[in-house]
N, C-alpha and C. Protein backbone atom coordinates (compact mmCIF):
# COMPACT_ATOMS: atom_id res chain seq x y z
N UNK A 1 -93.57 11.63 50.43
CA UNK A 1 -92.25 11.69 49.81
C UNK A 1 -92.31 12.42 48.46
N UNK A 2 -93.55 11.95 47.93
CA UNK A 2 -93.60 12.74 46.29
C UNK A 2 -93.47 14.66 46.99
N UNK A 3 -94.42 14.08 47.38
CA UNK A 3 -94.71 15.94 47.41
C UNK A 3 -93.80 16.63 48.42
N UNK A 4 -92.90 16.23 48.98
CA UNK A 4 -91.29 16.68 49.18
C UNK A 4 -90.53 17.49 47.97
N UNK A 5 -90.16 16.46 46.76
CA UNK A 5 -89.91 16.39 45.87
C UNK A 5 -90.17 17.21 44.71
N UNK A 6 -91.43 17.26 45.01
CA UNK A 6 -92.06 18.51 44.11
C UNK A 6 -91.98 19.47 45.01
N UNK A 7 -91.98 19.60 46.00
CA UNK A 7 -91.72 21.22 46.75
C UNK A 7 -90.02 21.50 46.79
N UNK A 8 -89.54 20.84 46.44
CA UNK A 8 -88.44 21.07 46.21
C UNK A 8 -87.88 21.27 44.91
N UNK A 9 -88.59 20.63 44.27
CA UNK A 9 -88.21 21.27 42.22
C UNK A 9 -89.06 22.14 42.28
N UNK A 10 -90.03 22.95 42.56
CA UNK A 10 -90.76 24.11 42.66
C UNK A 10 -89.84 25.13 43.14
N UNK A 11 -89.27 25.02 44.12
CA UNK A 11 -88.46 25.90 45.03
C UNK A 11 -87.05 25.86 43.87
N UNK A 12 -86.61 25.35 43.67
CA UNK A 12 -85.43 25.31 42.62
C UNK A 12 -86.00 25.99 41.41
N UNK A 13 -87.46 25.60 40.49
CA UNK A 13 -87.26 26.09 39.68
C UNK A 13 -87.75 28.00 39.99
N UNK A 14 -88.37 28.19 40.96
CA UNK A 14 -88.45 29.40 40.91
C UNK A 14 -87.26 30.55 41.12
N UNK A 15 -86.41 29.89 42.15
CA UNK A 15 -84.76 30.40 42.13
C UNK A 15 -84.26 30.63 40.80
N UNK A 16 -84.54 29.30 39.60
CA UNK A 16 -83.55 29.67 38.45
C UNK A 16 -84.62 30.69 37.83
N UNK A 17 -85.65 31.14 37.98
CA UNK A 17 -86.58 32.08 36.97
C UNK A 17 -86.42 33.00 37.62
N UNK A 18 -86.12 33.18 38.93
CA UNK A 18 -85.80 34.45 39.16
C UNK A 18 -84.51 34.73 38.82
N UNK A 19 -83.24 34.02 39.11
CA UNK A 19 -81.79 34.59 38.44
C UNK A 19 -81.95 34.47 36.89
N UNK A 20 -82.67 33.96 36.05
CA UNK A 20 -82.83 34.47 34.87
C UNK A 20 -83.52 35.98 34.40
N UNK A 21 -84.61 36.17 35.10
CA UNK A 21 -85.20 37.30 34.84
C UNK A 21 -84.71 38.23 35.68
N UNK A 22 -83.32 38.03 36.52
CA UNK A 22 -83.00 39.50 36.85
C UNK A 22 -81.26 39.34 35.70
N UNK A 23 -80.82 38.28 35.66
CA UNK A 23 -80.05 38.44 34.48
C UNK A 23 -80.21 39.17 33.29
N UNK A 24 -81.52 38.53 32.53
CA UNK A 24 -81.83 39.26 31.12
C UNK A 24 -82.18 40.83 31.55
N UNK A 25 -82.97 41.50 33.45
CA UNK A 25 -83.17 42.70 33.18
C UNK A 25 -81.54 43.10 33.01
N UNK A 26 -80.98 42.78 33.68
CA UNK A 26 -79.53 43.51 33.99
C UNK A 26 -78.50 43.72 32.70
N UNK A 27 -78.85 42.61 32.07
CA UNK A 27 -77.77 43.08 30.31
C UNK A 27 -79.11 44.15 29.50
N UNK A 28 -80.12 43.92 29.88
CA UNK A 28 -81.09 44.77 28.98
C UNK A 28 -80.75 46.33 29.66
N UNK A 29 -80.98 46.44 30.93
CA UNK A 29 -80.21 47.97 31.65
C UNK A 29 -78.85 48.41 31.22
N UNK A 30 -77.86 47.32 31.05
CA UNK A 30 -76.56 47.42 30.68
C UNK A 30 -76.25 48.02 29.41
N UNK A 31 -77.01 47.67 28.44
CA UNK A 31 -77.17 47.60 27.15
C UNK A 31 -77.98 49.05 26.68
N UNK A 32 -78.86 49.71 26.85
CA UNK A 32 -79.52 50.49 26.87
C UNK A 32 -79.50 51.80 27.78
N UNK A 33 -79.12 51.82 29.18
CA UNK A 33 -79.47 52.75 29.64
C UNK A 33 -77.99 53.23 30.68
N UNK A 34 -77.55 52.17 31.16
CA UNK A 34 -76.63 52.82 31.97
C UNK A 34 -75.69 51.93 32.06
N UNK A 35 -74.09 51.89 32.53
CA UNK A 35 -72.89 50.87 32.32
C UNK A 35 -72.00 51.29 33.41
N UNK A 36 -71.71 50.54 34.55
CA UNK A 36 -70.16 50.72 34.93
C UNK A 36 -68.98 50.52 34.31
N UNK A 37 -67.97 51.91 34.75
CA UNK A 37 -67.10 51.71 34.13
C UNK A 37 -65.82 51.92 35.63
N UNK A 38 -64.39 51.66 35.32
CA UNK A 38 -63.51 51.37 36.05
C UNK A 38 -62.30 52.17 35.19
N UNK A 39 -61.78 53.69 35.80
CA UNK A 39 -60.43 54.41 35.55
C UNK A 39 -59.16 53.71 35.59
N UNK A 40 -58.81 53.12 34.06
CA UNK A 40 -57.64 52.24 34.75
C UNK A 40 -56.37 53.20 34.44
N UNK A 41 -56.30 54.20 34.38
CA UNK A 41 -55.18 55.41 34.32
C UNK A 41 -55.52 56.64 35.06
N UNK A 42 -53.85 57.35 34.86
CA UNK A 42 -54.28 59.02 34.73
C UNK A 42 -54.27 60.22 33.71
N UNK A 43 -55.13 59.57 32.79
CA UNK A 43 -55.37 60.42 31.44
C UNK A 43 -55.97 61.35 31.85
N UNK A 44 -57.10 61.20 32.92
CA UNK A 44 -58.06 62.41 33.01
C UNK A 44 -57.57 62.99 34.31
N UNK A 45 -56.72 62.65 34.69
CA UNK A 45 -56.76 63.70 36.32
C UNK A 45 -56.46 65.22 35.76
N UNK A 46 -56.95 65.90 36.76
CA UNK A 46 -57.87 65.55 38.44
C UNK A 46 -58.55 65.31 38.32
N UNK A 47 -59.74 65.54 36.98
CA UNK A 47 -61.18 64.90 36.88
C UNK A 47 -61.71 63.78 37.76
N UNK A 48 -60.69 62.42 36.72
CA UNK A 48 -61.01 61.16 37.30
C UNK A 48 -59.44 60.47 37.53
N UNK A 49 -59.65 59.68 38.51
CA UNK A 49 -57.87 58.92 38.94
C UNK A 49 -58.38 57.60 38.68
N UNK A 50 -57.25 56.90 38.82
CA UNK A 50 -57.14 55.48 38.68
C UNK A 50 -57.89 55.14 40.20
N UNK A 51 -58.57 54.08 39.08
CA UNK A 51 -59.23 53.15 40.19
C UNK A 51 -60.75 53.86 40.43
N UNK A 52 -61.27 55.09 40.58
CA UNK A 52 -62.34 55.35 40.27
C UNK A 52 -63.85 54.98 39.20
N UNK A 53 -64.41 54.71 40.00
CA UNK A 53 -65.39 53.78 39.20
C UNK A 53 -66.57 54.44 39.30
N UNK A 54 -67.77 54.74 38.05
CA UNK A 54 -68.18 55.52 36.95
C UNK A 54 -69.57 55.15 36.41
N UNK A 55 -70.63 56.00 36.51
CA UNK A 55 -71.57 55.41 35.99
C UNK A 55 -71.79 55.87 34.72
N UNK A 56 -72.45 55.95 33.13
CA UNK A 56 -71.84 56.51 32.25
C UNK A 56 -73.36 55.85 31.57
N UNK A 57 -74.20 56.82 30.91
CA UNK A 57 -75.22 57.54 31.02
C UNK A 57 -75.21 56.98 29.28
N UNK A 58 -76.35 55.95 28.72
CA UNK A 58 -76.46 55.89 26.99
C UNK A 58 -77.48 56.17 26.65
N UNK A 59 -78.01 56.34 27.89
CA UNK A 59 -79.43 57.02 26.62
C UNK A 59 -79.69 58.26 26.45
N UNK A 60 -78.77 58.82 26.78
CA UNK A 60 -78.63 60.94 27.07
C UNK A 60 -78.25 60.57 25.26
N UNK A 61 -76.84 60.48 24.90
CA UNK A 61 -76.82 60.02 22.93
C UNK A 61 -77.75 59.11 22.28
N UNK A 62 -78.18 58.46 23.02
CA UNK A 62 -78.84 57.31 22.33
C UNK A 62 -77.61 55.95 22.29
N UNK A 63 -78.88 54.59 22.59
CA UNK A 63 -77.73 53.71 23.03
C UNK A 63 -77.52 53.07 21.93
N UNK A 64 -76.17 52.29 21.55
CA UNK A 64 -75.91 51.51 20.22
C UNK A 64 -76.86 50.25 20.59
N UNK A 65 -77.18 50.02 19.28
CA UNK A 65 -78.00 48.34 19.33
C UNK A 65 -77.19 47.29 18.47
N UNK A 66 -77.15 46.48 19.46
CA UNK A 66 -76.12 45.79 19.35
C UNK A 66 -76.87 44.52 18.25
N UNK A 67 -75.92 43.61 17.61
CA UNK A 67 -76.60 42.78 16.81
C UNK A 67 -77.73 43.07 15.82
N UNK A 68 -77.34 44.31 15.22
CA UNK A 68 -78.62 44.68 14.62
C UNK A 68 -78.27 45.93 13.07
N UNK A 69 -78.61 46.20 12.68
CA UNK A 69 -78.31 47.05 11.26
C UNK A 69 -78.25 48.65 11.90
N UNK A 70 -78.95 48.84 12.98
CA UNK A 70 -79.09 50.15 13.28
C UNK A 70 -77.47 50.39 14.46
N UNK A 71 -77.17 51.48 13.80
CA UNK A 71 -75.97 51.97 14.70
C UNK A 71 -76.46 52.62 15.97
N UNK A 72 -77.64 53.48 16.30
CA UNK A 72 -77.74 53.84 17.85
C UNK A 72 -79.59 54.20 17.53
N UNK A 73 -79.93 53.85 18.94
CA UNK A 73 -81.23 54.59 18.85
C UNK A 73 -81.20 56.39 19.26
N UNK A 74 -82.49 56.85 18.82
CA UNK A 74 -82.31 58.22 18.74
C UNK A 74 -81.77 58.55 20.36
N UNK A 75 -81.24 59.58 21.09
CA UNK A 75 -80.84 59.94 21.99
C UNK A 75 -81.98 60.96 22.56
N UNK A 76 -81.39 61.89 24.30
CA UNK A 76 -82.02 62.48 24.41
C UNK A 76 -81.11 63.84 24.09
N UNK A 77 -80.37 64.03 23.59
CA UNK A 77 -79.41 65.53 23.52
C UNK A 77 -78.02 64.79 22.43
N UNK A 78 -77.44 65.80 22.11
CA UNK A 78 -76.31 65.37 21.36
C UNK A 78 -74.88 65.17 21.92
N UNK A 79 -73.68 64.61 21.60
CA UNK A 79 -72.43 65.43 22.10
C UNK A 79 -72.36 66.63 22.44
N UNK A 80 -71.86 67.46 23.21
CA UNK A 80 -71.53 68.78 23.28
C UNK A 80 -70.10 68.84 24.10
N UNK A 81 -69.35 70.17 23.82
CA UNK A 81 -67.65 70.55 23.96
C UNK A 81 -67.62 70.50 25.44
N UNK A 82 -66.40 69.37 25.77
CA UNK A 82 -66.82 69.62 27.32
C UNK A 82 -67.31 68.64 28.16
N UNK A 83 -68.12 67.76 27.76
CA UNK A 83 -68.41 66.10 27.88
C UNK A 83 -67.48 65.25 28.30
N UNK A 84 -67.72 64.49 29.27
CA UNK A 84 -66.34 63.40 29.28
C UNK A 84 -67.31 61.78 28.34
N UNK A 85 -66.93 61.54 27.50
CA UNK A 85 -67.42 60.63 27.01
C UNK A 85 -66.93 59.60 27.21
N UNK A 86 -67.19 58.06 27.26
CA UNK A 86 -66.57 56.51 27.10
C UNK A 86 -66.94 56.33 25.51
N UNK A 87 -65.87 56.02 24.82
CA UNK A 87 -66.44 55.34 23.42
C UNK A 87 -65.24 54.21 23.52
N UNK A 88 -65.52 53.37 21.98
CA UNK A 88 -64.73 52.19 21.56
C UNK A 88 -63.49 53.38 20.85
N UNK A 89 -62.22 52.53 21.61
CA UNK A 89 -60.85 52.71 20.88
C UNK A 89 -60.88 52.61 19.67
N UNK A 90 -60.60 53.43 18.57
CA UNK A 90 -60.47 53.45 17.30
C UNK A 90 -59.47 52.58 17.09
N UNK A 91 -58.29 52.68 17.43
CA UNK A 91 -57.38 51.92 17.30
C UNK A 91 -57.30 50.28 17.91
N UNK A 92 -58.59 49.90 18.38
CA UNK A 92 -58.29 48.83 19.30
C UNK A 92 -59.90 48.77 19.70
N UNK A 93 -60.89 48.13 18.77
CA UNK A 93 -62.19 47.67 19.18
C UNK A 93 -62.09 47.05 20.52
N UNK A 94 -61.31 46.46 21.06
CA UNK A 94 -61.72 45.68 21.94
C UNK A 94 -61.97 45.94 23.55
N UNK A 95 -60.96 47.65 23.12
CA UNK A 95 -60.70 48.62 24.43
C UNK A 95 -61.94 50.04 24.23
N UNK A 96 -62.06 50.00 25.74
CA UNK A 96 -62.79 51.64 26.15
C UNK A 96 -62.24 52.46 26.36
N UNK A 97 -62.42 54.09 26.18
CA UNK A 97 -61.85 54.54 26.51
C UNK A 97 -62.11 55.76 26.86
N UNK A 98 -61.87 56.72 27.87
CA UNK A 98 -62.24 57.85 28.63
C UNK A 98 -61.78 59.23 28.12
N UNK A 99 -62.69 60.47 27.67
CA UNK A 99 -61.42 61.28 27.13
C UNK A 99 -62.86 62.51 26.79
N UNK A 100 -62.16 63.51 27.31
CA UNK A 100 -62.96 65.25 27.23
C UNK A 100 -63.34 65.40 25.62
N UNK A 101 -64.69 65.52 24.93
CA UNK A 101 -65.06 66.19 23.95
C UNK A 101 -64.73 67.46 23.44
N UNK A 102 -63.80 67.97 22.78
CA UNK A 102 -62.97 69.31 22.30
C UNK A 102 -64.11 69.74 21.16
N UNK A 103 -63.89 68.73 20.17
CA UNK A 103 -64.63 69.72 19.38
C UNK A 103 -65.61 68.67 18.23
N UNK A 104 -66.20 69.14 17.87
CA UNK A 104 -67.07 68.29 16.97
C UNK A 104 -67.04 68.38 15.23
N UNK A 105 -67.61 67.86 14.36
CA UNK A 105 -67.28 67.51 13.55
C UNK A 105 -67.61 68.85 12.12
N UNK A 106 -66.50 69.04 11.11
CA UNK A 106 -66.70 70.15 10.89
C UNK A 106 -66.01 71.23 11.79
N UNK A 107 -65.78 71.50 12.72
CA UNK A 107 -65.16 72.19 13.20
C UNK A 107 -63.25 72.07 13.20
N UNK A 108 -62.91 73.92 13.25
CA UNK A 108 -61.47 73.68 13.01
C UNK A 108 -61.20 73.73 14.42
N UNK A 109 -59.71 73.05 14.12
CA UNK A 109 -58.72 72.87 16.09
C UNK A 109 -57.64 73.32 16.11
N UNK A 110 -57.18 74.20 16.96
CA UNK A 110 -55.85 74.57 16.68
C UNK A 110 -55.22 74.56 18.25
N UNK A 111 -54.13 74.11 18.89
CA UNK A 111 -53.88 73.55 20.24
C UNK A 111 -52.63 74.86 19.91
N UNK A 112 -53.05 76.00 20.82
CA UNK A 112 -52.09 77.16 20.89
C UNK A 112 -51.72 77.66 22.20
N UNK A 113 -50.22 77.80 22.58
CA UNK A 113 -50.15 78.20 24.20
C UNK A 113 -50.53 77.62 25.02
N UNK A 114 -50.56 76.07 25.25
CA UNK A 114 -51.85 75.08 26.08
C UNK A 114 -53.12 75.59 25.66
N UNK A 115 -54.14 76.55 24.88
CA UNK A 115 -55.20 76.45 24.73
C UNK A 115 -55.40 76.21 23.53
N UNK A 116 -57.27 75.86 23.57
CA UNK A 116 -57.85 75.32 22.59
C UNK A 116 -58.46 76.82 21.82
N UNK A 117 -58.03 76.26 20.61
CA UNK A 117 -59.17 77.49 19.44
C UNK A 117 -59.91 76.71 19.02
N UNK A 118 -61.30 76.60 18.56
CA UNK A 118 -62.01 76.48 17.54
C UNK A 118 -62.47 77.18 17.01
N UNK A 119 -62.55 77.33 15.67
CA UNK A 119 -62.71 77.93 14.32
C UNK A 119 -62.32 79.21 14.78
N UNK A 120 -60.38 79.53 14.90
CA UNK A 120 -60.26 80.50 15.75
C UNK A 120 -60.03 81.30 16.70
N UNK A 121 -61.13 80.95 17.45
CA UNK A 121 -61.57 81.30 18.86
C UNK A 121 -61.47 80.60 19.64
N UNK A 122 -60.92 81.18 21.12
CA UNK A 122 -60.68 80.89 21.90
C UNK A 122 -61.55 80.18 22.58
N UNK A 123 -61.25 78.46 23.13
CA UNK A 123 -62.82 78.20 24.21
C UNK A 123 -62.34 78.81 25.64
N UNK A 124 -64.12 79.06 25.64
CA UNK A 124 -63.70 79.77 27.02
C UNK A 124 -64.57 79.17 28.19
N UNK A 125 -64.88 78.06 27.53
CA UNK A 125 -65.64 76.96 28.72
C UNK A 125 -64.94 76.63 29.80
N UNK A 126 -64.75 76.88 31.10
CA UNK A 126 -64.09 76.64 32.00
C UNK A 126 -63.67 75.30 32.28
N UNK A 127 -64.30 74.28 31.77
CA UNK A 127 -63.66 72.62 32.12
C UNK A 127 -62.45 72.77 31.12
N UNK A 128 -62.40 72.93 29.59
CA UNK A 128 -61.24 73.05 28.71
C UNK A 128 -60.59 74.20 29.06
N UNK A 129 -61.03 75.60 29.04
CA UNK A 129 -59.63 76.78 29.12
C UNK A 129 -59.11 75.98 30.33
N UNK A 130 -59.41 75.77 31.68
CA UNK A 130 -58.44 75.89 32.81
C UNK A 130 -57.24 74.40 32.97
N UNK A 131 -57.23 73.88 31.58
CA UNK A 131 -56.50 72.59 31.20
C UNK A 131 -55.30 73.21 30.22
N UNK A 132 -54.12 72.65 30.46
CA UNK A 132 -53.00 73.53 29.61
C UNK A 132 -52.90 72.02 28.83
N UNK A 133 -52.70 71.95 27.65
CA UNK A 133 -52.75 71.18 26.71
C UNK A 133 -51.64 71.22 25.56
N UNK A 134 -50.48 70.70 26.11
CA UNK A 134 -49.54 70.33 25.03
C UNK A 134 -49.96 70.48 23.68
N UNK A 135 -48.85 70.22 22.67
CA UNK A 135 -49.20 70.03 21.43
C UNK A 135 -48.97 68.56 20.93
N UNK A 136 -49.84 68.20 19.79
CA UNK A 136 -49.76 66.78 20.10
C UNK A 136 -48.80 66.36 18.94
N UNK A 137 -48.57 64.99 18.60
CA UNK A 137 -47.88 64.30 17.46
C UNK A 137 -47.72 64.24 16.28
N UNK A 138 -49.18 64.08 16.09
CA UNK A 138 -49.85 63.71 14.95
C UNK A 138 -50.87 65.17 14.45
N UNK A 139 -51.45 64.97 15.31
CA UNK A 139 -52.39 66.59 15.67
C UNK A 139 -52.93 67.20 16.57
N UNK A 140 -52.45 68.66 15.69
CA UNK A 140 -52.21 69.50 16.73
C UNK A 140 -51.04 70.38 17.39
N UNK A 141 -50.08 69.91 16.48
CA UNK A 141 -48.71 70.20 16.44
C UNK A 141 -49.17 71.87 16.36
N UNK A 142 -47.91 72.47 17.36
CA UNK A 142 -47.83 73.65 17.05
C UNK A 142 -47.74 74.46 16.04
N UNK A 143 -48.75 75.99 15.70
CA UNK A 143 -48.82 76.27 14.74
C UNK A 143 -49.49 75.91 13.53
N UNK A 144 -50.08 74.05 13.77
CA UNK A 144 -50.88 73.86 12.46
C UNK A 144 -52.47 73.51 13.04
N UNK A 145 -53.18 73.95 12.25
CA UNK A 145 -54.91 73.05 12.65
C UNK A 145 -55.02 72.57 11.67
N UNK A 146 -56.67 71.97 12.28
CA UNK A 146 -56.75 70.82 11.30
C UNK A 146 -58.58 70.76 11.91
N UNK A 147 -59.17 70.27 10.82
CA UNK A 147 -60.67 69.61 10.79
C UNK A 147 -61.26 68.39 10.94
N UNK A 148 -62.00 68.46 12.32
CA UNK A 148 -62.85 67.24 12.26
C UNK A 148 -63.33 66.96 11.61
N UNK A 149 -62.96 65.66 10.48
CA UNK A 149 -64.47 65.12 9.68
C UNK A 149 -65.90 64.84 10.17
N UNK A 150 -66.29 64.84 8.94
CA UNK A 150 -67.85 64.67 9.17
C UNK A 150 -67.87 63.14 9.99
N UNK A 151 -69.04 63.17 10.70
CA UNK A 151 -69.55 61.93 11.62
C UNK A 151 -68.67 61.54 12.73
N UNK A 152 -67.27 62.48 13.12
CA UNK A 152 -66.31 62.65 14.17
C UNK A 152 -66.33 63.36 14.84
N UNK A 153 -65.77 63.29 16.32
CA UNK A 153 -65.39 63.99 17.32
C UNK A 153 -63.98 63.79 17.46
N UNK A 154 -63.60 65.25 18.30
CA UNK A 154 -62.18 64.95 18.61
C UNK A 154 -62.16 65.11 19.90
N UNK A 155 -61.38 64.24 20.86
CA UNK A 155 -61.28 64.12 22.23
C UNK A 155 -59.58 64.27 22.48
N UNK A 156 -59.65 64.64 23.84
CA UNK A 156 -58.13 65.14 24.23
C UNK A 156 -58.40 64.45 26.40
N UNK A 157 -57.43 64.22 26.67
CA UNK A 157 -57.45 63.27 28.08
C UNK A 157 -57.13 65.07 28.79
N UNK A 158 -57.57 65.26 30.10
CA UNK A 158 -57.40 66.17 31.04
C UNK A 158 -55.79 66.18 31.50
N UNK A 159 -55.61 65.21 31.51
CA UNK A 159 -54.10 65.31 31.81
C UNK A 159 -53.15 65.01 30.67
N UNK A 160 -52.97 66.47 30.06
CA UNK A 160 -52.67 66.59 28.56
C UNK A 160 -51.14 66.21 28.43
N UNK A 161 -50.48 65.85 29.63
CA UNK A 161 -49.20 65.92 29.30
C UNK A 161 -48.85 64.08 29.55
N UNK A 162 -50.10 63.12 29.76
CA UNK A 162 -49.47 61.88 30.24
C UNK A 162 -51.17 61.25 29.48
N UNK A 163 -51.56 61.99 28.30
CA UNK A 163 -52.59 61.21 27.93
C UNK A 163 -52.58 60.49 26.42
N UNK A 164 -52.75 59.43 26.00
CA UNK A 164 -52.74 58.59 24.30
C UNK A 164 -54.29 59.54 24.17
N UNK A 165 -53.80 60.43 23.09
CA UNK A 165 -55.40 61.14 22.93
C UNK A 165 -55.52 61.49 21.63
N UNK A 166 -56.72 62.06 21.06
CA UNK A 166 -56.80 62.40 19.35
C UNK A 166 -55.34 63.35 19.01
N UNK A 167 -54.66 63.66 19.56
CA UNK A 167 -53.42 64.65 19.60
C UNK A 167 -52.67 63.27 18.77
N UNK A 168 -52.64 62.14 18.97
CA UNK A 168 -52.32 61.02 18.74
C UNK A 168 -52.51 60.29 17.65
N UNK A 169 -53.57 59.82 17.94
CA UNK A 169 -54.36 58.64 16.89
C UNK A 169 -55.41 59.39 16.37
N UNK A 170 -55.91 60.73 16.30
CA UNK A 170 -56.89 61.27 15.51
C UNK A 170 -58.46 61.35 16.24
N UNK A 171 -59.53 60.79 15.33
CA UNK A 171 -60.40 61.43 15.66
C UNK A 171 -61.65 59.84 15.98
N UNK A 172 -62.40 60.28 16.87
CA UNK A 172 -63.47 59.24 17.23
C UNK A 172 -65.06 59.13 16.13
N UNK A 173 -64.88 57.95 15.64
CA UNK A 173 -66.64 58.02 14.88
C UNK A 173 -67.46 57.97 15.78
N UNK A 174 -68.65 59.05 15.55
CA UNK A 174 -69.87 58.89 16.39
C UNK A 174 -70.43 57.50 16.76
N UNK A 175 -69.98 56.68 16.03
CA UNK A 175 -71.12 55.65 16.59
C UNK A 175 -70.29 54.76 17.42
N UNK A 176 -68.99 55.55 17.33
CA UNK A 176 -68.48 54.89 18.73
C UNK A 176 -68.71 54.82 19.76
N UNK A 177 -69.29 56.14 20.53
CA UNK A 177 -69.57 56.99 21.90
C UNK A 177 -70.20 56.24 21.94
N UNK A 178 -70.27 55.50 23.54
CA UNK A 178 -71.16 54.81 23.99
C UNK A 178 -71.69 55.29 24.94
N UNK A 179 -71.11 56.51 25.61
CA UNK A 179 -72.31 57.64 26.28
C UNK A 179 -71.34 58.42 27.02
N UNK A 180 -72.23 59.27 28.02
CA UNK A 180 -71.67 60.26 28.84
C UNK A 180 -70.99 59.94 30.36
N UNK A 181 -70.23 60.20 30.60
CA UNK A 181 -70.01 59.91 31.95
C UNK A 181 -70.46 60.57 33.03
N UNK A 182 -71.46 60.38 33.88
CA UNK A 182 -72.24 61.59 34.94
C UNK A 182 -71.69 61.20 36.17
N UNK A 183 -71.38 60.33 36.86
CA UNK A 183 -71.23 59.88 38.09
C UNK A 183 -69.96 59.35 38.67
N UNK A 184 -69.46 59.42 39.56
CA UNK A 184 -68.44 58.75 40.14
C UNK A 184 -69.53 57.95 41.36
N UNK A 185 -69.20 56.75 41.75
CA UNK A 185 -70.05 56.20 42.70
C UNK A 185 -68.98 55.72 43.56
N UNK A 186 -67.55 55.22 43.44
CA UNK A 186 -66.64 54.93 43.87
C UNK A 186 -65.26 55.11 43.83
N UNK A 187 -64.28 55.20 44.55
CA UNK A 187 -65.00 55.53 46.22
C UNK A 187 -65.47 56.36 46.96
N UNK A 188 -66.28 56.06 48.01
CA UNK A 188 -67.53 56.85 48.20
C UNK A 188 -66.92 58.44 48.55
N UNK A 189 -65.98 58.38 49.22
CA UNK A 189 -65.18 59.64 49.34
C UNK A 189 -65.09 60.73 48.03
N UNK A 190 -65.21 59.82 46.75
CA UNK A 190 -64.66 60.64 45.55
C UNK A 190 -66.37 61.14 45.26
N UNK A 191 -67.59 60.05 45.48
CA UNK A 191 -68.76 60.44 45.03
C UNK A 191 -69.37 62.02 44.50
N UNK A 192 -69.38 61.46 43.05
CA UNK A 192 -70.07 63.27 42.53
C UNK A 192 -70.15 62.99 41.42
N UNK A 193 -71.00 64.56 40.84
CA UNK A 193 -71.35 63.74 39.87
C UNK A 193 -70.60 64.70 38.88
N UNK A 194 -69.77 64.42 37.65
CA UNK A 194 -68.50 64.82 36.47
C UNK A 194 -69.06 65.83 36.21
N UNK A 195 -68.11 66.84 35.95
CA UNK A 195 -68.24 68.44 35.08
C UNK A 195 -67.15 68.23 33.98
């Protein structure tokens, strides 16, 4: 009878050490290297639609560390124009949010004819030129530019005419970006991986 008993709290406790040690790997993966995410609009179409779900890449920037003095560990590459990034809502810590990298920090923006200038010039990156891009509210208004501050990015939604975007509320701090978006995994029909 004993040794029932003990084969049975043996068997229990190895169940809870294993759902612990695949718990702690899974927020440690979560946390560091890779995150699902879930399209709950159509800011970015055609890119991405509602309901499409996203794998989104933190250690390509480097991932934020959480609970800790340091804002991100080093990355493997930087932002670049053209990126679909996930960062924290400026306006609203508590929300994520999905939205094309335009231009980076230091750099001028000017939203002319649906296209983008920086410092100028025309982009001629095919994910941004082939996007016609309103003028926005706040910025971006026709006729005026304006400069990313230092340690900012400015992001704009693919679907420029139905998106809350920096045209809006302005500009994203770097240590917001919580990484890149590379993957669609669902549904399997949509599977590929983001340009």
């Amino acid at each position: 009878m004993r040794r029932k008993i003990f084969q049975k709290n043996s068997a229990l406790r190895e169940w809870t050490e294993s759902i612990v040690i695949a718990f702690v790997l899974a927020m440690f993966i979560r946390a560091f290297f890779i995150q699902a995410f879930k399209i709950p609009s159509g800011s970015m179409k055609p890119t991405l639609i509602e309901r499409d779900r996203l794998m989104v890449n933190k250690l390509r920037y480097g991932p934020r560390v959480p609970f800790t003095k340091y804002k991100r560990l080093p990355g493997l590459t930087q932002p670049e124009r053209g990126d679909v990034v996930v960062f924290v809502y400026p306006m609203d810590p508590s929300r994520d949010f999905i939205k094309r990298l335009v231009a980076l920090e230091g750099e001028e923006v000017e939203i002319k004819e649906g296209d983008i200038y920086i410092n100028g010039e025309l982009v001629k990156d095919s994910v941004i030129k082939n996007i016609f891009y309103y003028n926005g509210v706040n910025y971006g208004q026709e006729g005026e530019s304006f400069t990313v501050p230092e340690g900012h990015v400015f992001v704009l939604g693919d679907n420029s005419s139905s998106s809350s975007d920096g045209r809006v509320w302005g500009f994203v701090p770097d240590e917001n970006i919580i990484g890149r978006a590379e993957l669609i995994y669902w549904p399997f029909n949509r599977m590929r991986f983001i340009k």
